[in-house]
C-alpha atoms as a PDB file:
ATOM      1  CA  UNK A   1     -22.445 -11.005 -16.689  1.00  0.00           C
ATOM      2  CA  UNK A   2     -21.793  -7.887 -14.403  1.00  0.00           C
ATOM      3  CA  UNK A   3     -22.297  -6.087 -17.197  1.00  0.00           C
ATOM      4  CA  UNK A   4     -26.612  -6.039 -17.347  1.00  0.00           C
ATOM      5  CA  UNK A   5     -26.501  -4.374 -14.162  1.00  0.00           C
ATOM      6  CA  UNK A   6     -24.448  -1.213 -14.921  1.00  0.00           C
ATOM      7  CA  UNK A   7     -26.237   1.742 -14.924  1.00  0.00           C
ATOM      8  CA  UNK A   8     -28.650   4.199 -12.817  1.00  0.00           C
ATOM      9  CA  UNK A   9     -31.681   2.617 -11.186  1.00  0.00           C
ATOM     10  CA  UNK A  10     -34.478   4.729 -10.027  1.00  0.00           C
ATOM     11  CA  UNK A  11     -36.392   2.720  -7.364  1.00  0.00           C
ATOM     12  CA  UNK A  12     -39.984   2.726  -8.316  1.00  0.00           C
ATOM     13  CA  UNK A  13     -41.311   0.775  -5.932  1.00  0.00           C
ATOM     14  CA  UNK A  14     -40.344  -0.976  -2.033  1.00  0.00           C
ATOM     15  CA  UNK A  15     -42.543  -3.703  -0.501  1.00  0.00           C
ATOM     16  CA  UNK A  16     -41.638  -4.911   3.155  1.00  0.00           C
ATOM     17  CA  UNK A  17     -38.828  -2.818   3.579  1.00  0.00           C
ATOM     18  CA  UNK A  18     -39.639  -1.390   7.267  1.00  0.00           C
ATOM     19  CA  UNK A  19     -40.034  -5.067   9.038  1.00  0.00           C
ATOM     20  CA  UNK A  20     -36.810  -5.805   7.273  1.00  0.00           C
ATOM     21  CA  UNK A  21     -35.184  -2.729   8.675  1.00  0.00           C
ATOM     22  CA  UNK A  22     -36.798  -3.666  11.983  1.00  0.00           C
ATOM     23  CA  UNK A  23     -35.162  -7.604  11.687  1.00  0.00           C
ATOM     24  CA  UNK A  24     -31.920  -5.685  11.289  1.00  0.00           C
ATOM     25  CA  UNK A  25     -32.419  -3.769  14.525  1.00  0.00           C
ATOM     26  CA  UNK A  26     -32.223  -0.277  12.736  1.00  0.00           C
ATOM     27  CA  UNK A  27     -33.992   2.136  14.884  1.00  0.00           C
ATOM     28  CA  UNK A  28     -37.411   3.997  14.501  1.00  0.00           C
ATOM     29  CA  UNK A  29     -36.028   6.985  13.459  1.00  0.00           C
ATOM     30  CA  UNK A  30     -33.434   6.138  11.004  1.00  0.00           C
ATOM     31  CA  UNK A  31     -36.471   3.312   9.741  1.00  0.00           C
ATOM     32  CA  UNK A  32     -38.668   6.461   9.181  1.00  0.00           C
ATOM     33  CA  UNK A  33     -36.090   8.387   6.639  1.00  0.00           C
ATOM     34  CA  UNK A  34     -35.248   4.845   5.142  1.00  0.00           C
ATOM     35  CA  UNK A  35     -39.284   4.246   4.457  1.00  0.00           C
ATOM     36  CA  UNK A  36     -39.203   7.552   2.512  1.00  0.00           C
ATOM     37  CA  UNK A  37     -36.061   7.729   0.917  1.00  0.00           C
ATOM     38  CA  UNK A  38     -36.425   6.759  -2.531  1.00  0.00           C
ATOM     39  CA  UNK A  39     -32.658   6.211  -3.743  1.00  0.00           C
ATOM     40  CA  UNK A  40     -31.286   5.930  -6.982  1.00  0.00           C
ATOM     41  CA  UNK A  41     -28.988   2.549  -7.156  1.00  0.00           C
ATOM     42  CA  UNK A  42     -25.439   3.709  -9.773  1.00  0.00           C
ATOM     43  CA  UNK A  43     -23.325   0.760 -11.210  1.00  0.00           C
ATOM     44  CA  UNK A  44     -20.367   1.037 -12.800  1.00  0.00           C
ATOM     45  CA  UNK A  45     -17.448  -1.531 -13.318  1.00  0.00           C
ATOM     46  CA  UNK A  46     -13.699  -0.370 -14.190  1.00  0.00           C
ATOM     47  CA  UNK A  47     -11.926  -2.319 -16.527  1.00  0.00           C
ATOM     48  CA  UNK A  48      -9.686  -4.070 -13.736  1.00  0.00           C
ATOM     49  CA  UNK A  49     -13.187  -5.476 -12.807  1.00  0.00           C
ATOM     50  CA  UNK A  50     -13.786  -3.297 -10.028  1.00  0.00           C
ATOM     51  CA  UNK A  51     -17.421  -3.127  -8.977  1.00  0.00           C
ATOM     52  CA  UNK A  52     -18.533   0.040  -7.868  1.00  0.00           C
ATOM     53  CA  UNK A  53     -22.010   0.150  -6.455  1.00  0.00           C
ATOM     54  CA  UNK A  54     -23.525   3.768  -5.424  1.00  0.00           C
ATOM     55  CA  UNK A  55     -27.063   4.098  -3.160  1.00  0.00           C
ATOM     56  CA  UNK A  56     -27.837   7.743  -3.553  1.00  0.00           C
ATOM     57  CA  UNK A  57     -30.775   9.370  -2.068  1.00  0.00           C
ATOM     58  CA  UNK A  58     -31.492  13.059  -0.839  1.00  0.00           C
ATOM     59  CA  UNK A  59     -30.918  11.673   2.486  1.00  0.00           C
ATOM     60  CA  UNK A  60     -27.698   9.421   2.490  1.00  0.00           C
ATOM     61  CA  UNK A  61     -25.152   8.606  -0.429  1.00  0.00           C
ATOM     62  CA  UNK A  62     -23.188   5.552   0.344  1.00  0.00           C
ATOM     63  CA  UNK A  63     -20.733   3.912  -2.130  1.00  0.00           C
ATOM     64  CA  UNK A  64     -18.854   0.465  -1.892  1.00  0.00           C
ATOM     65  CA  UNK A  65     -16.486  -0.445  -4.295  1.00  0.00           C
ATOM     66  CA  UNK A  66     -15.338  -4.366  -4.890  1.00  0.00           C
ATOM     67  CA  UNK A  67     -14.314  -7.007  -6.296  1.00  0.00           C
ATOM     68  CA  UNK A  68     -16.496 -10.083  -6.713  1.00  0.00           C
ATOM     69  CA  UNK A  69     -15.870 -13.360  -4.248  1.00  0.00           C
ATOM     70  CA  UNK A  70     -13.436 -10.837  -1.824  1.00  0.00           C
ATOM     71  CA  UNK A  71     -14.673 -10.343   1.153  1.00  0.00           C
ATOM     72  CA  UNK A  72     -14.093  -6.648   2.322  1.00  0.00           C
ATOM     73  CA  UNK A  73     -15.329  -4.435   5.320  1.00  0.00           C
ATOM     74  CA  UNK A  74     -18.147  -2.412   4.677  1.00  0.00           C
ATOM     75  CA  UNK A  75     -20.703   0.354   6.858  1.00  0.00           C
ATOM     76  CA  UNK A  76     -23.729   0.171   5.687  1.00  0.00           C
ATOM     77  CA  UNK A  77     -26.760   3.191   5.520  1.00  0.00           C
ATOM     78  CA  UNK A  78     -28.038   2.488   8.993  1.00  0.00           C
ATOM     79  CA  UNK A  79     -23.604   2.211  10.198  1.00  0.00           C
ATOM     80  CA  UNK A  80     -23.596  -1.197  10.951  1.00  0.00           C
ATOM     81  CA  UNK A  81     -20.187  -2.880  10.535  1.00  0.00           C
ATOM     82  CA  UNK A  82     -20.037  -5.745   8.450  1.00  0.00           C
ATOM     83  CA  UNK A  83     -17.910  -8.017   6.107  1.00  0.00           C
ATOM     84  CA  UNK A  84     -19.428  -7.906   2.859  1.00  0.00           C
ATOM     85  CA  UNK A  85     -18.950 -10.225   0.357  1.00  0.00           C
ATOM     86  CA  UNK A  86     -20.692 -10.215  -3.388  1.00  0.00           C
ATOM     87  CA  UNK A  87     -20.912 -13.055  -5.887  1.00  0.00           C
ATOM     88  CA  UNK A  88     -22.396 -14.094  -8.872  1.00  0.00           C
ATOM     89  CA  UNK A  89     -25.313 -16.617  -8.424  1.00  0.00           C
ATOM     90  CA  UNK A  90     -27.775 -17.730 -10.958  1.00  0.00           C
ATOM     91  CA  UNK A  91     -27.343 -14.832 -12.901  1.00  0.00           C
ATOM     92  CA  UNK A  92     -28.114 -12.179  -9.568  1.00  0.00           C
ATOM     93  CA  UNK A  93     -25.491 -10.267  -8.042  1.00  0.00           C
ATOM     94  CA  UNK A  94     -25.532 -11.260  -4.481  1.00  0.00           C
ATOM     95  CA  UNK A  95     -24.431  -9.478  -1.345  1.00  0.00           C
ATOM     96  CA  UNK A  96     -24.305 -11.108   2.055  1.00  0.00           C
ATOM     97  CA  UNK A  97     -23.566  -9.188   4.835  1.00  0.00           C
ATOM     98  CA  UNK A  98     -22.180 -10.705   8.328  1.00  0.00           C
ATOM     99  CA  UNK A  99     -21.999  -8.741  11.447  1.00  0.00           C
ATOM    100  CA  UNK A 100     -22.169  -9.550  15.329  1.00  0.00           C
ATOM    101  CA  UNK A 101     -23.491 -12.970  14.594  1.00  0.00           C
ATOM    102  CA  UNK A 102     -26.135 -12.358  11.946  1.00  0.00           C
ATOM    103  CA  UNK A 103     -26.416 -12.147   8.695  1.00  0.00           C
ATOM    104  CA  UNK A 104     -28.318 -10.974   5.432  1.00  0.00           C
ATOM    105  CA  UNK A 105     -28.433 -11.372   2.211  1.00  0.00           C
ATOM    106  CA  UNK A 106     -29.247  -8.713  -0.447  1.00  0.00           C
ATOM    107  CA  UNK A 107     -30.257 -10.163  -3.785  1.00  0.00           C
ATOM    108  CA  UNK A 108     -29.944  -8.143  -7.070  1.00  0.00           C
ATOM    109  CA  UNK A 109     -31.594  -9.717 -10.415  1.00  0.00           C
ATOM    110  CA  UNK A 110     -32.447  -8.281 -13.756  1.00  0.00           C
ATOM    111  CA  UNK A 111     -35.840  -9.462 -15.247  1.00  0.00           C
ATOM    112  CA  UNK A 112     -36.657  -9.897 -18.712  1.00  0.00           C
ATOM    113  CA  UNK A 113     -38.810  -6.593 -18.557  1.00  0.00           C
ATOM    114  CA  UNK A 114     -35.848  -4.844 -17.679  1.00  0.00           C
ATOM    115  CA  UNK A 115     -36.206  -3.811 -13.970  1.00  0.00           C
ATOM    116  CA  UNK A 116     -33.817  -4.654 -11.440  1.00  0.00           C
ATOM    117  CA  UNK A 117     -35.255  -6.255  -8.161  1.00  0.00           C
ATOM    118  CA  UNK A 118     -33.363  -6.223  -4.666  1.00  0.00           C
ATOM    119  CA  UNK A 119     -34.646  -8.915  -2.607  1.00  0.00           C
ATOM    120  CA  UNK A 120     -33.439  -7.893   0.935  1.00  0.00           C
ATOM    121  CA  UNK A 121     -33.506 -11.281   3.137  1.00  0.00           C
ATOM    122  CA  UNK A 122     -32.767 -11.367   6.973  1.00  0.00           C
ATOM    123  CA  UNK A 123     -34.080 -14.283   8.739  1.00  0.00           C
ATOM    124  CA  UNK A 124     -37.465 -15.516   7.465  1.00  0.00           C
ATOM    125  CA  UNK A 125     -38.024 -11.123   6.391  1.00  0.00           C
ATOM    126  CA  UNK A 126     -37.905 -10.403   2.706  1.00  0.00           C
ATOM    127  CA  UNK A 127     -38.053  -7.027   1.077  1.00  0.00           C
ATOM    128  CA  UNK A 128     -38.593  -6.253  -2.282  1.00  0.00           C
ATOM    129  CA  UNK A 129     -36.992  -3.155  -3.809  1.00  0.00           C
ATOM    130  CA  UNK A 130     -37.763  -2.683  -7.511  1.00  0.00           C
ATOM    131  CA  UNK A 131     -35.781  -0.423  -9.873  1.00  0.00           C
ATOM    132  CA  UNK A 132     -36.207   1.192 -13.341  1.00  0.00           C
ATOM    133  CA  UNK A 133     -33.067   1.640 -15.632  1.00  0.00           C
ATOM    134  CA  UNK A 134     -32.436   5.739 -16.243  1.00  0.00           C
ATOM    135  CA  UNK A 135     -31.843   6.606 -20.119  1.00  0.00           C
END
C-alpha cells in the first residue's frame, strides 16, 4: 500500500498554503521562504518497513523516518515540536501532528492521474500541495 507513494515528487503546484502556515502560528518571515520554496517530497521504505519521508528544497531539507501507527517525536520545517504519528487511511498516508494543545493533520493521496496531493488541515484551514512523480 506504502508502496504507490515511493519515489521523488516535484511539487507543481500549492493552493492556501500561507493562511495555513499562518493557523500554525509560523511567522512572516519564515511564511515568506515557505510561500516560495518549491520542495521536492523523496519516499523510500526499507525492507524492515521503515518509512523514510524527505522534504527537500533549496531552502530547508528535513527528513523523518518511521514506522506506521508509532508515534515518534518530530521538528518540523518551521521547528515546532511535535509527536507525529502516520497511518494508513483510505488508501492516503496520513500524518497528524500534536503540539502545545493543537493539532494538524497532513493528508497524502495518490490520484488515478498519478499526482500526489498533500492536503494540509489545521482547524477549519486546508492547503493543497500537489506533486508530480520524477522519472
Amino acid at each position: 500500500m506504502v508502496d504507490k507513494f515511493v519515489g521523488t515528487w516535484k511539487m507543481i503546484s500549492s493552493e492556501n498554503f500561507d493562511d495555513y502556515m499562518k493557523a500554525l502560528g509560523v511567522g512572516f518571515a519564515t511564511r515568506q521562504v515557505g510561500n516560495r520554496t518549491k520542495p521536492s517530497l523523496i519516499i523510500n521504505m526499507d525492507d524492515q518497513g521503515m518509512i523514510c519521508l524527505k522534504s527537500q528544497s533549496t531552502f530547508k531539507t528535513v527528513e523523518v523516518q518511521f514506522n506506521l501507527n508509532e508515534p515518534f517525536e518530530e521538528t518540523t520545517a518551521d521547528d515546532r515540536k511535535t509527536m507525529t504519528v502516520f497511518s494508513l487511511e483510505n488508501c492516503k498516508l496520513v500524518q497528524k501532528q500534536k503540539w502545545d494543545g493543537k493539532e494538524t493533520t497532513i493528508e497524502r493521496e495518490v490520484t488515478g492521474d498519478g499526482k500526489l496531493i498533500a492536503k494540509c488541515i489545521m482547524g477549519d484551514v486546508i492547503a493543497v500541495r500537489t506533486y508530480m512523480k520524477e522519472v
